[in-house]
PDB file of N, CA and C in Angstrom:
ATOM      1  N   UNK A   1     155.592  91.862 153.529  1.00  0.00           N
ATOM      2  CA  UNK A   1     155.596  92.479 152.244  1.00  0.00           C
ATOM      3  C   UNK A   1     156.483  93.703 152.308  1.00  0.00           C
ATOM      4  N   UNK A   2     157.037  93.639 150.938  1.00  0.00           N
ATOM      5  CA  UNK A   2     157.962  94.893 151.423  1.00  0.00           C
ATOM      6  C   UNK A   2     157.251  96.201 150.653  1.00  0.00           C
ATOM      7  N   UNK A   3     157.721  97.276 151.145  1.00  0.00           N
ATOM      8  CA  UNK A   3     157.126  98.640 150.802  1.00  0.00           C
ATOM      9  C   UNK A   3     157.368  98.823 149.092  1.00  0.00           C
ATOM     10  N   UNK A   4     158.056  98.363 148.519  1.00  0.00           N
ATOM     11  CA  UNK A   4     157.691  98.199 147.407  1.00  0.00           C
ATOM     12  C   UNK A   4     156.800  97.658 146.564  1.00  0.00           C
ATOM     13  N   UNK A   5     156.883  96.288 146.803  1.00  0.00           N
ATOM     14  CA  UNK A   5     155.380  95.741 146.376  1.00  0.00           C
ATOM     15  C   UNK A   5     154.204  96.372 146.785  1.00  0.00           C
ATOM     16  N   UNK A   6     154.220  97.184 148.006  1.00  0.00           N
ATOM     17  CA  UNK A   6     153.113  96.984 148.669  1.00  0.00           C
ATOM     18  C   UNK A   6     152.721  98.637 147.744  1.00  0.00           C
ATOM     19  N   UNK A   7     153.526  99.495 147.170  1.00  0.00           N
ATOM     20  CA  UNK A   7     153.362 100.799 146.525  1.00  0.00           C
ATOM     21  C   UNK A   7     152.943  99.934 144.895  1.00  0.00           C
ATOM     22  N   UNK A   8     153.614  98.987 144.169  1.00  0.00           N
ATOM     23  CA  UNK A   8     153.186  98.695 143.409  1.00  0.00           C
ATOM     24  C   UNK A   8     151.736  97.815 142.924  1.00  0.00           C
ATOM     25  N   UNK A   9     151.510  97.273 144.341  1.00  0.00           N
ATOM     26  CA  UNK A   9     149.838  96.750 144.383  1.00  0.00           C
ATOM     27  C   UNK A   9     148.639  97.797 144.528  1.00  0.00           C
ATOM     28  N   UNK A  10     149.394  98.634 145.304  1.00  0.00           N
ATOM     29  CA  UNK A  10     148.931 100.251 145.085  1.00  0.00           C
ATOM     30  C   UNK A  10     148.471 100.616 143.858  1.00  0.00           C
ATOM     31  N   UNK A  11     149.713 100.745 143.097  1.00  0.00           N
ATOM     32  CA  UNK A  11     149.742 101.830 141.925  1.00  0.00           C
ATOM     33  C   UNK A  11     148.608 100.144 140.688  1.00  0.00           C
ATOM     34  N   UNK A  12     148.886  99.785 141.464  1.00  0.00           N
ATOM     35  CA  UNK A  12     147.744  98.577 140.184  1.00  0.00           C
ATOM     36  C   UNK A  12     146.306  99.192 140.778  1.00  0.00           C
ATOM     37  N   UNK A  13     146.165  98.946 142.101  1.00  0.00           N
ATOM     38  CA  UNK A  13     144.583  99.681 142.564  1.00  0.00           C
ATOM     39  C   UNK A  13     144.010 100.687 141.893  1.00  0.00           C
ATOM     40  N   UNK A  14     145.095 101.512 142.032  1.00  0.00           N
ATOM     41  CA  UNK A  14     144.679 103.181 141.334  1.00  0.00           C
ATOM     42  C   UNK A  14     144.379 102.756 139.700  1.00  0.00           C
ATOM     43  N   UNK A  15     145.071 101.936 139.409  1.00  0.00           N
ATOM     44  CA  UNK A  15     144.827 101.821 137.673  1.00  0.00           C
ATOM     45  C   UNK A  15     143.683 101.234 137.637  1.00  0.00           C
ATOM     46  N   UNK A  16     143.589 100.323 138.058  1.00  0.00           N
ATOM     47  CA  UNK A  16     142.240  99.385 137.996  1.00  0.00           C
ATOM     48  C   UNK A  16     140.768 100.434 138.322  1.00  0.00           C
ATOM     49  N   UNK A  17     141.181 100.971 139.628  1.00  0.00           N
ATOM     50  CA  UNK A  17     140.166 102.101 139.987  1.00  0.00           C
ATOM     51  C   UNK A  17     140.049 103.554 138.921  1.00  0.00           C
ATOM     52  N   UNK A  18     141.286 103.790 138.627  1.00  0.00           N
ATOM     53  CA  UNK A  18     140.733 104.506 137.606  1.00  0.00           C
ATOM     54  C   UNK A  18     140.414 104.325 135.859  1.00  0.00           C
ATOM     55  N   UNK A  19     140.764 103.265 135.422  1.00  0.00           N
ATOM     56  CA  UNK A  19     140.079 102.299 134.445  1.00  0.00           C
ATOM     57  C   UNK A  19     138.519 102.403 134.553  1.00  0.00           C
ATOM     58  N   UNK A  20     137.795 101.619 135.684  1.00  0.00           N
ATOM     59  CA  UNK A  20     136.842 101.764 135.831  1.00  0.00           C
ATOM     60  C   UNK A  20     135.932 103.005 135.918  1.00  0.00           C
ATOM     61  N   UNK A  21     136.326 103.696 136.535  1.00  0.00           N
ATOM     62  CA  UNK A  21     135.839 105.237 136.175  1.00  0.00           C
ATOM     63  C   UNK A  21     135.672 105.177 134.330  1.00  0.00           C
ATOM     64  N   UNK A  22     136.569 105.423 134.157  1.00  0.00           N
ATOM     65  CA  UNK A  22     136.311 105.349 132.472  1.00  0.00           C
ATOM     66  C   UNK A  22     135.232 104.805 132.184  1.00  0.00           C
ATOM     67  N   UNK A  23     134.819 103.382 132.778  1.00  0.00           N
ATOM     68  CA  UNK A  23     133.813 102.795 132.343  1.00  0.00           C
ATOM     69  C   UNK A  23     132.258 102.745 132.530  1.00  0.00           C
ATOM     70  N   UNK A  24     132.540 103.919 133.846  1.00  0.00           N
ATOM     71  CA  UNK A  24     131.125 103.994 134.116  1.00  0.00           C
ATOM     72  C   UNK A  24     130.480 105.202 132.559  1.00  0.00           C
ATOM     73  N   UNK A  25     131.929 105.779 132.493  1.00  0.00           N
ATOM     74  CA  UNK A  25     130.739 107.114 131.274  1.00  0.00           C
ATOM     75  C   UNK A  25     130.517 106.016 130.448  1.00  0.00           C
ATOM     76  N   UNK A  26     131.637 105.339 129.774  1.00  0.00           N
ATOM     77  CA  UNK A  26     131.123 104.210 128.850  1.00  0.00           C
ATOM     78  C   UNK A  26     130.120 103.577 128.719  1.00  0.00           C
ATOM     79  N   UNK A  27     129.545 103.115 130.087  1.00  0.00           N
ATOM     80  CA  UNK A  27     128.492 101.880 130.141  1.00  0.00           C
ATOM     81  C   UNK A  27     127.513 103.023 130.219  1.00  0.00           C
ATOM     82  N   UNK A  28     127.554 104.214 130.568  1.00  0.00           N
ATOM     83  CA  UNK A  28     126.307 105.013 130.385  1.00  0.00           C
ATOM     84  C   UNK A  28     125.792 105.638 129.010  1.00  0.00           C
ATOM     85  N   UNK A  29     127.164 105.867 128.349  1.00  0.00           N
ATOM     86  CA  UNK A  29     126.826 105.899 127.079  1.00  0.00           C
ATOM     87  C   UNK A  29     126.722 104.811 126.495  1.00  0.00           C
ATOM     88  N   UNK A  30     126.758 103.736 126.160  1.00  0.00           N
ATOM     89  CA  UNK A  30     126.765 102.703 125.897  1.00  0.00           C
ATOM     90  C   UNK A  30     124.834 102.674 125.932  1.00  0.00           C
ATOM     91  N   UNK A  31     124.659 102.763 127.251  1.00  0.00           N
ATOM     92  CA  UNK A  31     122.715 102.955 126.934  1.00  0.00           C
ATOM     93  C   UNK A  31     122.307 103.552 126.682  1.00  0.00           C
ATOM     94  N   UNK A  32     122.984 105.102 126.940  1.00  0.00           N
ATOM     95  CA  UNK A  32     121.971 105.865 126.119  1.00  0.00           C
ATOM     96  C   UNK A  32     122.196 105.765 124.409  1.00  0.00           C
ATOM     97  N   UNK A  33     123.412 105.277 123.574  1.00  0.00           N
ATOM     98  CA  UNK A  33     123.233 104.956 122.161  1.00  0.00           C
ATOM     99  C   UNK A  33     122.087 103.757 122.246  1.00  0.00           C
ATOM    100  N   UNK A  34     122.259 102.881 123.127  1.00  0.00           N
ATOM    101  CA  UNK A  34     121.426 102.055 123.242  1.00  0.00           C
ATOM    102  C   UNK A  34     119.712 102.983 122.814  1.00  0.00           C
ATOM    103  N   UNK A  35     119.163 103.675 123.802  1.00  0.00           N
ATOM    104  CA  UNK A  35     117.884 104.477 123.831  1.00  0.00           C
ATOM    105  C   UNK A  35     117.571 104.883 122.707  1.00  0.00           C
ATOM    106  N   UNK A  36     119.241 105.794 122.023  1.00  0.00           N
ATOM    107  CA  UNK A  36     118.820 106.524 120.696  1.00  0.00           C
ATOM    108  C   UNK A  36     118.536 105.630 119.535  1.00  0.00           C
ATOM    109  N   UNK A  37     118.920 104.434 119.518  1.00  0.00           N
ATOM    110  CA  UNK A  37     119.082 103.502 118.232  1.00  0.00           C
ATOM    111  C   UNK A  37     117.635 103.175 118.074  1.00  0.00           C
ATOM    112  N   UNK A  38     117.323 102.805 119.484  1.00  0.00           N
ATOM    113  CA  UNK A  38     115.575 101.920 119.956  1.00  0.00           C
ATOM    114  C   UNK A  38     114.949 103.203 119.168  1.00  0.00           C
ATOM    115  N   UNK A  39     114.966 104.455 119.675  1.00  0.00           N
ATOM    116  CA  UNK A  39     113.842 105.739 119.388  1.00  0.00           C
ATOM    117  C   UNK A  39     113.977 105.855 118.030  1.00  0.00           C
ATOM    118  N   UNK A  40     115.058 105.601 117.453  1.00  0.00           N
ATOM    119  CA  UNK A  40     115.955 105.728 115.756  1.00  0.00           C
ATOM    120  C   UNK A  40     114.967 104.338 115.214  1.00  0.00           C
ATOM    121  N   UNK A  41     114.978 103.383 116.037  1.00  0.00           N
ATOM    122  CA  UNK A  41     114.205 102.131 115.243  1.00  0.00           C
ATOM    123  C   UNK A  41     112.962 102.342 115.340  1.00  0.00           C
ATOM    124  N   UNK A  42     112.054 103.044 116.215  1.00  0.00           N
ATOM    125  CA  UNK A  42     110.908 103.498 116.297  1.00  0.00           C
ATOM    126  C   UNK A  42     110.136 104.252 115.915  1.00  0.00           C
ATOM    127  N   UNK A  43     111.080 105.376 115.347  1.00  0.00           N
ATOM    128  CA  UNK A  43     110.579 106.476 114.482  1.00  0.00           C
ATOM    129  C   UNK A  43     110.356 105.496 113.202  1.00  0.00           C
ATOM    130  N   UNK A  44     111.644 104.780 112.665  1.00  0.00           N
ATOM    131  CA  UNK A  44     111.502 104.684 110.954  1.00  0.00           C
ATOM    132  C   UNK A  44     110.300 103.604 111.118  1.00  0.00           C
ATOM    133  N   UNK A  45     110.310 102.897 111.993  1.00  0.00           N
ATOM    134  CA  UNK A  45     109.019 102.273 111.631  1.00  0.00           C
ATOM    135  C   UNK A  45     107.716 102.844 111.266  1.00  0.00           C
ATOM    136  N   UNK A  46     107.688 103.760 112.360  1.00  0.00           N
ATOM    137  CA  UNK A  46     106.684 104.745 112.261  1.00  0.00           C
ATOM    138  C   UNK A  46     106.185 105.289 110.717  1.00  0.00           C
ATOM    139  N   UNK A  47     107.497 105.737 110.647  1.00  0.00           N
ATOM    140  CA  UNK A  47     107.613 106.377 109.499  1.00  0.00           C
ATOM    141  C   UNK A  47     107.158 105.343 108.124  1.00  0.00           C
ATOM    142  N   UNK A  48     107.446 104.425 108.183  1.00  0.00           N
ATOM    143  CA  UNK A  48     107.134 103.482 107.352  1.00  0.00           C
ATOM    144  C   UNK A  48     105.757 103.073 106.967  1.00  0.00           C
ATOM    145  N   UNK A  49     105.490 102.431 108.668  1.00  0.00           N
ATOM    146  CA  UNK A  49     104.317 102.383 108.496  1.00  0.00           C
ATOM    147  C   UNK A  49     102.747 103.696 108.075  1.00  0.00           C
ATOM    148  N   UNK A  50     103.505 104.835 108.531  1.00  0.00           N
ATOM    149  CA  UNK A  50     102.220 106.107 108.105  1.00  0.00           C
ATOM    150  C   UNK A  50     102.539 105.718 106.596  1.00  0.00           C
ATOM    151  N   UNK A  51     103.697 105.752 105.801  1.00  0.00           N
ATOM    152  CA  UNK A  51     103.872 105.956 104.445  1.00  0.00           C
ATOM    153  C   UNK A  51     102.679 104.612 103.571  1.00  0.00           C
ATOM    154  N   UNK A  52     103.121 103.381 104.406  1.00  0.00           N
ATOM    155  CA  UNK A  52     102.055 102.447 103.460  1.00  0.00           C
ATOM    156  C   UNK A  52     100.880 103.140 103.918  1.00  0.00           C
ATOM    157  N   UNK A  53     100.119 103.242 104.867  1.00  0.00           N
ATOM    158  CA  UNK A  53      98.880 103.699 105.227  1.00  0.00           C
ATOM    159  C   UNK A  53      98.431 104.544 104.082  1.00  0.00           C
ATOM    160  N   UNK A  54      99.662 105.729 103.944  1.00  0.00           N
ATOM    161  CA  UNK A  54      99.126 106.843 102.897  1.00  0.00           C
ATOM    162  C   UNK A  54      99.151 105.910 101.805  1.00  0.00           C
ATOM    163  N   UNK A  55      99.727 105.031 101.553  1.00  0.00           N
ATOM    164  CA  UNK A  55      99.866 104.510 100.194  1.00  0.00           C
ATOM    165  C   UNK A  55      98.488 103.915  99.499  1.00  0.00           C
ATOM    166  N   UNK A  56      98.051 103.187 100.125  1.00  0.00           N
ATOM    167  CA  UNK A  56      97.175 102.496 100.551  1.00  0.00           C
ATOM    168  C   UNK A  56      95.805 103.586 100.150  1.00  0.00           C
ATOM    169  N   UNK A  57      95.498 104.783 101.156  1.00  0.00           N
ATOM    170  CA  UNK A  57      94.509 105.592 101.097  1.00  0.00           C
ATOM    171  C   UNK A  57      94.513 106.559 100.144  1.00  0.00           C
ATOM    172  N   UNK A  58      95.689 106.617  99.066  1.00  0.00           N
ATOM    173  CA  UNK A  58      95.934 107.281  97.959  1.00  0.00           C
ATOM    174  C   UNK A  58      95.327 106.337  96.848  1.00  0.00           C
ATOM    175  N   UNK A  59      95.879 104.705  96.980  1.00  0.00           N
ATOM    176  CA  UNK A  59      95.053 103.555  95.785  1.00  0.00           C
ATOM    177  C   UNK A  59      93.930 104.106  96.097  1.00  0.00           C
ATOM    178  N   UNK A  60      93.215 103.946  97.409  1.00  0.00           N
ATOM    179  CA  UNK A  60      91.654 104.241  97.417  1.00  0.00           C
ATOM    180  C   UNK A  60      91.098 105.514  96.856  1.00  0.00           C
ATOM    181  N   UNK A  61      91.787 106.634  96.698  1.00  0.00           N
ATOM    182  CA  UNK A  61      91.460 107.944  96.216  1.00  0.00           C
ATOM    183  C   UNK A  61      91.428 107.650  94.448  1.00  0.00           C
ATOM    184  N   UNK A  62      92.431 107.286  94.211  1.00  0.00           N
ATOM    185  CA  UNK A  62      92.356 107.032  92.976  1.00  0.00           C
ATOM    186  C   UNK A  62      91.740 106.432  92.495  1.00  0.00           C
ATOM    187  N   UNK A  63      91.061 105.133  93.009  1.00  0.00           N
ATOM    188  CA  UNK A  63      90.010 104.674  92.176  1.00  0.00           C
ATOM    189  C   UNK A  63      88.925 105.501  92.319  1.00  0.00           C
ATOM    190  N   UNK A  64      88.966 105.920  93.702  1.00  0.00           N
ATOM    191  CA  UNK A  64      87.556 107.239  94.033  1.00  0.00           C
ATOM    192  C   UNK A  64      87.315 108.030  92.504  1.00  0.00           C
ATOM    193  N   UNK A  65      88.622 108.805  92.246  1.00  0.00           N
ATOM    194  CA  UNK A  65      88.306 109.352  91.424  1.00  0.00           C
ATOM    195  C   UNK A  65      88.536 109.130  89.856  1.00  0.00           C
ATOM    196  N   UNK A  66      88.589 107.982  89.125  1.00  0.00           N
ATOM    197  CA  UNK A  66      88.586 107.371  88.737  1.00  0.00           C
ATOM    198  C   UNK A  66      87.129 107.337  88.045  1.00  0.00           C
ATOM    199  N   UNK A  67      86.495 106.781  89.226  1.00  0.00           N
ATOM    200  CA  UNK A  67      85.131 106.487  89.065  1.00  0.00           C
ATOM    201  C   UNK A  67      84.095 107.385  89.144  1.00  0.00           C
ATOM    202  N   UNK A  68      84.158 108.624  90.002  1.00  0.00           N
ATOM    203  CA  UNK A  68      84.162 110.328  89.175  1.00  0.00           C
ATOM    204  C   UNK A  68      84.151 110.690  88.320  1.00  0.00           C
ATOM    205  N   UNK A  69      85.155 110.501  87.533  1.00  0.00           N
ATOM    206  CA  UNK A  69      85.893 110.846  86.149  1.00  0.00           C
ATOM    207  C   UNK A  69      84.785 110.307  85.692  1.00  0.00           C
ATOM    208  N   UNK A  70      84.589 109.257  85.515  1.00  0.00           N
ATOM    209  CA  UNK A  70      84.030 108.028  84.788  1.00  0.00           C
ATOM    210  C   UNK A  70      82.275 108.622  85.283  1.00  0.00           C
ATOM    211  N   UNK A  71      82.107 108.789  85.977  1.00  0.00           N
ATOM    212  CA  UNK A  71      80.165 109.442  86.216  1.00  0.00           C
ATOM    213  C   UNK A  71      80.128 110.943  85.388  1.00  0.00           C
ATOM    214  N   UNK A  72      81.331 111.875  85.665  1.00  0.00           N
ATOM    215  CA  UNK A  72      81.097 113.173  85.210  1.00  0.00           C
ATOM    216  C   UNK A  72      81.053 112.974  83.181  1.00  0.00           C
ATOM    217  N   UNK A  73      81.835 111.762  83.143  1.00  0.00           N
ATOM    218  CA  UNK A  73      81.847 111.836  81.145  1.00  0.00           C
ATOM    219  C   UNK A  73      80.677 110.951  81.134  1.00  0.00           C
ATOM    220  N   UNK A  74      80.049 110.398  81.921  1.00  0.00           N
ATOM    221  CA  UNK A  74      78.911 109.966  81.679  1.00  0.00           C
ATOM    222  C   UNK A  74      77.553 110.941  81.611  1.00  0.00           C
ATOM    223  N   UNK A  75      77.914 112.125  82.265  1.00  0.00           N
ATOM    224  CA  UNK A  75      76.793 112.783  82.885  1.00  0.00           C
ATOM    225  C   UNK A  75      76.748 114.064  81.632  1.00  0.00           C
ATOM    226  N   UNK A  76      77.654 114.093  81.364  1.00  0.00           N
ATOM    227  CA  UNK A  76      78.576 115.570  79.930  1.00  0.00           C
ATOM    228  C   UNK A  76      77.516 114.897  78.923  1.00  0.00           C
ATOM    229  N   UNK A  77      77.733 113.499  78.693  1.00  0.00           N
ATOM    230  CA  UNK A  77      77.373 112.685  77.596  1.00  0.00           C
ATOM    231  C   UNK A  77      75.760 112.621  77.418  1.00  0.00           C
ATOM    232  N   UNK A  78      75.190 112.545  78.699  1.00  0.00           N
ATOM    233  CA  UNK A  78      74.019 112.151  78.944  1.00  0.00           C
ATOM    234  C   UNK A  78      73.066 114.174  78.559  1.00  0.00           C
ATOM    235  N   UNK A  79      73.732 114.758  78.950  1.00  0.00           N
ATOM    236  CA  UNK A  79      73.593 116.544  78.732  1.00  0.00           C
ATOM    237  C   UNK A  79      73.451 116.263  77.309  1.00  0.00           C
ATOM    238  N   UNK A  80      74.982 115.843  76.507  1.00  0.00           N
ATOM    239  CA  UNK A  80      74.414 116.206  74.807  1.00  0.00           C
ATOM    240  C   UNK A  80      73.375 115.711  74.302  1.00  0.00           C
ATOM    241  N   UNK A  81      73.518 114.589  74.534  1.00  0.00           N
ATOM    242  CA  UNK A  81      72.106 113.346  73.959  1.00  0.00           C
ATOM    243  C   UNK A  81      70.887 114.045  74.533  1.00  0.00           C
ATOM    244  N   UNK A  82      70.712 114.656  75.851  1.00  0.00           N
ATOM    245  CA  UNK A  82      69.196 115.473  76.114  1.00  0.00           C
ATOM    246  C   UNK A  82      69.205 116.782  75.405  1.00  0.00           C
ATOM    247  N   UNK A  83      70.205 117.470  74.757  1.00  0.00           N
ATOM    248  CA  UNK A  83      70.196 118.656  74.255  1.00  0.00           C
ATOM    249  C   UNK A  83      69.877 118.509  72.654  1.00  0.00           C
ATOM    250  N   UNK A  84      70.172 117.426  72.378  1.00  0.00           N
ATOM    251  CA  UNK A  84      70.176 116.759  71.253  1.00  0.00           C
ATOM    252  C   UNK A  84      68.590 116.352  70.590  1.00  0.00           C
ATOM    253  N   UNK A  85      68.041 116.001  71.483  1.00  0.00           N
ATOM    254  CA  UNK A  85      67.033 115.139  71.129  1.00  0.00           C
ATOM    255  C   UNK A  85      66.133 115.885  72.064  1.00  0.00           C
ATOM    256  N   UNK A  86      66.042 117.180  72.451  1.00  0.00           N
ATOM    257  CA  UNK A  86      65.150 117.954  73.291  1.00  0.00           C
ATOM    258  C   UNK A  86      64.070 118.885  72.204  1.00  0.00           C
ATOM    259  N   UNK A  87      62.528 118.565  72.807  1.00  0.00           N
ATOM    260  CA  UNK A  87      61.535 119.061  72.318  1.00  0.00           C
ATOM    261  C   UNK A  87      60.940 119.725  73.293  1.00  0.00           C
ATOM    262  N   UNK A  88      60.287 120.680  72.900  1.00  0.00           N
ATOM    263  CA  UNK A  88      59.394 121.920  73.442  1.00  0.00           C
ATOM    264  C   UNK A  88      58.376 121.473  73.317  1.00  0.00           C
ATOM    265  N   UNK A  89      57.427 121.859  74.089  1.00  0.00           N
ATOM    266  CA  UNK A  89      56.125 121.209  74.592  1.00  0.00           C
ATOM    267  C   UNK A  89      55.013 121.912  73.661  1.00  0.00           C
ATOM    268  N   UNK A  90      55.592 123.231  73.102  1.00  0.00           N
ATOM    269  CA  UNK A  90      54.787 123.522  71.792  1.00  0.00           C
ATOM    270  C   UNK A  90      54.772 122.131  70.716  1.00  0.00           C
ATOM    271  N   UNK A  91      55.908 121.791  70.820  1.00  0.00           N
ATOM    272  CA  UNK A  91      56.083 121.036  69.649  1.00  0.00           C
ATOM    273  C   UNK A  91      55.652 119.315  69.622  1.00  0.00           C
ATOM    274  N   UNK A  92      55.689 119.264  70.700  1.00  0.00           N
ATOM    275  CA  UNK A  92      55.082 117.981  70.865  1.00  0.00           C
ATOM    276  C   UNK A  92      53.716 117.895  71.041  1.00  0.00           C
ATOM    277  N   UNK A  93      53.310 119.057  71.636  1.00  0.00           N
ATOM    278  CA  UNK A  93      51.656 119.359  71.212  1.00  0.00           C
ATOM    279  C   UNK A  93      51.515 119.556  70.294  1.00  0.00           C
ATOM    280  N   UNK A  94      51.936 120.029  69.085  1.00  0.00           N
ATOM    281  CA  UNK A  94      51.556 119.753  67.859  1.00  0.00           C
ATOM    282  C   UNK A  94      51.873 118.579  67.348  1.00  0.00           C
ATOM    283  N   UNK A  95      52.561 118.123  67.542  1.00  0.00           N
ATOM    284  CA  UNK A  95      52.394 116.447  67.135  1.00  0.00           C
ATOM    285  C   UNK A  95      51.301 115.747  67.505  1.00  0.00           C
ATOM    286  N   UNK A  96      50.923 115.751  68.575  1.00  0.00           N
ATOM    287  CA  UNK A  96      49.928 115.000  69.522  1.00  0.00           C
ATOM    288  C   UNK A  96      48.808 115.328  68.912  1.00  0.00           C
ATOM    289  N   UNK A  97      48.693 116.579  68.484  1.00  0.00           N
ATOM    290  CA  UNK A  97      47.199 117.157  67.874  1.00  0.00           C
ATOM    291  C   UNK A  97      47.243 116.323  66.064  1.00  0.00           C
ATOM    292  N   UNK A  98      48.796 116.541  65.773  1.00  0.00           N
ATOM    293  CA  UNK A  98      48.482 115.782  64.709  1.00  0.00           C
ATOM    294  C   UNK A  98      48.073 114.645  64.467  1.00  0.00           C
ATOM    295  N   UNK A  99      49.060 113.323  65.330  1.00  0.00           N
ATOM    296  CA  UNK A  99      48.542 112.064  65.560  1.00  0.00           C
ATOM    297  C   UNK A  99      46.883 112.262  65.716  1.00  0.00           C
ATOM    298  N   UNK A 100      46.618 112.803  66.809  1.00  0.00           N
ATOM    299  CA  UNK A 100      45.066 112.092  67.205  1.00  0.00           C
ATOM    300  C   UNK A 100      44.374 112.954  65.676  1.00  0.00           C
ATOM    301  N   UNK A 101      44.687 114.119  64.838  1.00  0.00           N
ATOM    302  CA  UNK A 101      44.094 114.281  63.591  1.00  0.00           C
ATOM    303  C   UNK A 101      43.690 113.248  62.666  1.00  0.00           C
ATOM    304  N   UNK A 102      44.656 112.836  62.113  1.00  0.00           N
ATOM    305  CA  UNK A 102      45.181 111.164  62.035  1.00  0.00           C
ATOM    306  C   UNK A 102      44.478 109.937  62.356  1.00  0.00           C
ATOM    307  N   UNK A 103      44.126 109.643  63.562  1.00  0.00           N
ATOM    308  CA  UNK A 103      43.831 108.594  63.945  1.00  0.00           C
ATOM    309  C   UNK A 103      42.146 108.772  63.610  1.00  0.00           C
ATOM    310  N   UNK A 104      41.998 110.331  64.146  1.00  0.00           N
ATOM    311  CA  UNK A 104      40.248 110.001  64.212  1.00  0.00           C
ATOM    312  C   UNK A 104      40.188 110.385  62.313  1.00  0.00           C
ATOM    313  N   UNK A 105      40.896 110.277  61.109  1.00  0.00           N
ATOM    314  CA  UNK A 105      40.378 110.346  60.082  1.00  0.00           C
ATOM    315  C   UNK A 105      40.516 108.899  59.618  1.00  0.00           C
ATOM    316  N   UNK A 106      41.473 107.908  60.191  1.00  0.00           N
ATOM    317  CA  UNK A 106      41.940 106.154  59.706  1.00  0.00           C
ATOM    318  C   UNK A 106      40.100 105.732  60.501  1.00  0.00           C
ATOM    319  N   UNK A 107      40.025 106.226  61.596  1.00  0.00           N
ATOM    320  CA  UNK A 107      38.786 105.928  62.549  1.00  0.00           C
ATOM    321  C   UNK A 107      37.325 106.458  61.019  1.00  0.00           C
ATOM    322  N   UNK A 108      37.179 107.531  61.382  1.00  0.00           N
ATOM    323  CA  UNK A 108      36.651 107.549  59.997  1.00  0.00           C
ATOM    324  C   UNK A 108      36.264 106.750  58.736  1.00  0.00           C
ATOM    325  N   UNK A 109      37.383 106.612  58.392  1.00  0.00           N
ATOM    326  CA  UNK A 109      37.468 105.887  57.357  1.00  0.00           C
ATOM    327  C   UNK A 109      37.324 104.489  57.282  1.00  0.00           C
ATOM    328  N   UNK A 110      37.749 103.984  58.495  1.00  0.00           N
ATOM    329  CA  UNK A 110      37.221 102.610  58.746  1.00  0.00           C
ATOM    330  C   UNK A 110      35.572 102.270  59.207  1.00  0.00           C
ATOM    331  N   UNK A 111      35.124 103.263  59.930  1.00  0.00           N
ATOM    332  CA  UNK A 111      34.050 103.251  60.021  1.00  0.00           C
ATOM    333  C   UNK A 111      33.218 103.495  58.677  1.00  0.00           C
ATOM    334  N   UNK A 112      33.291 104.202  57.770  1.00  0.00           N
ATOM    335  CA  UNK A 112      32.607 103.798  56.617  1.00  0.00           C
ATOM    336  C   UNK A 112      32.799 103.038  55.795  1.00  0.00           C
ATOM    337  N   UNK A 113      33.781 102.299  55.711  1.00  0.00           N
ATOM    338  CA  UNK A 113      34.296 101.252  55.115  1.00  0.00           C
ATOM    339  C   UNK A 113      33.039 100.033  55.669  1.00  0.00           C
ATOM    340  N   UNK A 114      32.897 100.126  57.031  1.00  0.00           N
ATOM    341  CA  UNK A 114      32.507  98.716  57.407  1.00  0.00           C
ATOM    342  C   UNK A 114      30.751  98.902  57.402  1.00  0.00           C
ATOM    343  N   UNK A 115      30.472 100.733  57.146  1.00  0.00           N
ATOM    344  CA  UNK A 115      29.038 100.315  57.285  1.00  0.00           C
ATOM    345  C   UNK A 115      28.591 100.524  55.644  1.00  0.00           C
ATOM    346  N   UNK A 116      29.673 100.756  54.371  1.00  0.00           N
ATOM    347  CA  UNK A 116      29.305 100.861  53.288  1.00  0.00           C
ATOM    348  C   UNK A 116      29.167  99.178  52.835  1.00  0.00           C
ATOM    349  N   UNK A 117      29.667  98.160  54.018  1.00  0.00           N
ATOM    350  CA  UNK A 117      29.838  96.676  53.723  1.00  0.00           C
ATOM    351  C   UNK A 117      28.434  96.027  54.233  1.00  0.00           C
TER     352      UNK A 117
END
């Protein structure tokens, strides 16, 4: 071989050898975009998935309160109608005294009815 070729199989070594150098940062970056994409695909899932979760436990709040809503206008409602129709115990004792007034004079009255028969 003559010293020429033998400098130009050379100067191919060195290229080839230093080509490859190049390629080691490459192939190292090459995985670590690799790592970041995976952690990048892992977060948004993440992310995704907490978001339905909340989604999900927000429907449930809302009907929660919903149905709250729906006991407290029941309960407002149920207040007027007792405020409404509320008697004092004076007053229903006087009723009570009236009724049984009442009853024992129909009592009365039936009783002489049946022994004037």
């Amino acid at each position: 071989m003559s010293e020429e070729s033998v400098r130009d199989i050379k100067a191919i070594l060195e290229q080839i050898v230093e080509h490859r150098k190049g390629e080691r940062g490459t192939i190292l970056e090459r995985h670590a975009q690799t790592i970041m994409v995976g952690l990048v695909t892992v977060g948004i899932i993440f992310v995704s998935s907490s978001i339905t979760n909340q989604n999900a436990d927000i429907k449930v709040l809302q009907v929660q309160n919903e149905n709250l809503v729906r006991q407290m206008r029941d309960l407002k409602e149920l207040v007027v109608l007792s405020r409404n129709n509320y008697v004092s115990r004076s007053e229903y004792q006087a009723h009570i005294e009236e009724n049984a007034r009442r009853i024992n004079a129909l009592e009365h009255k039936i009783f002489r009815n049946e022994a004037g028969k």
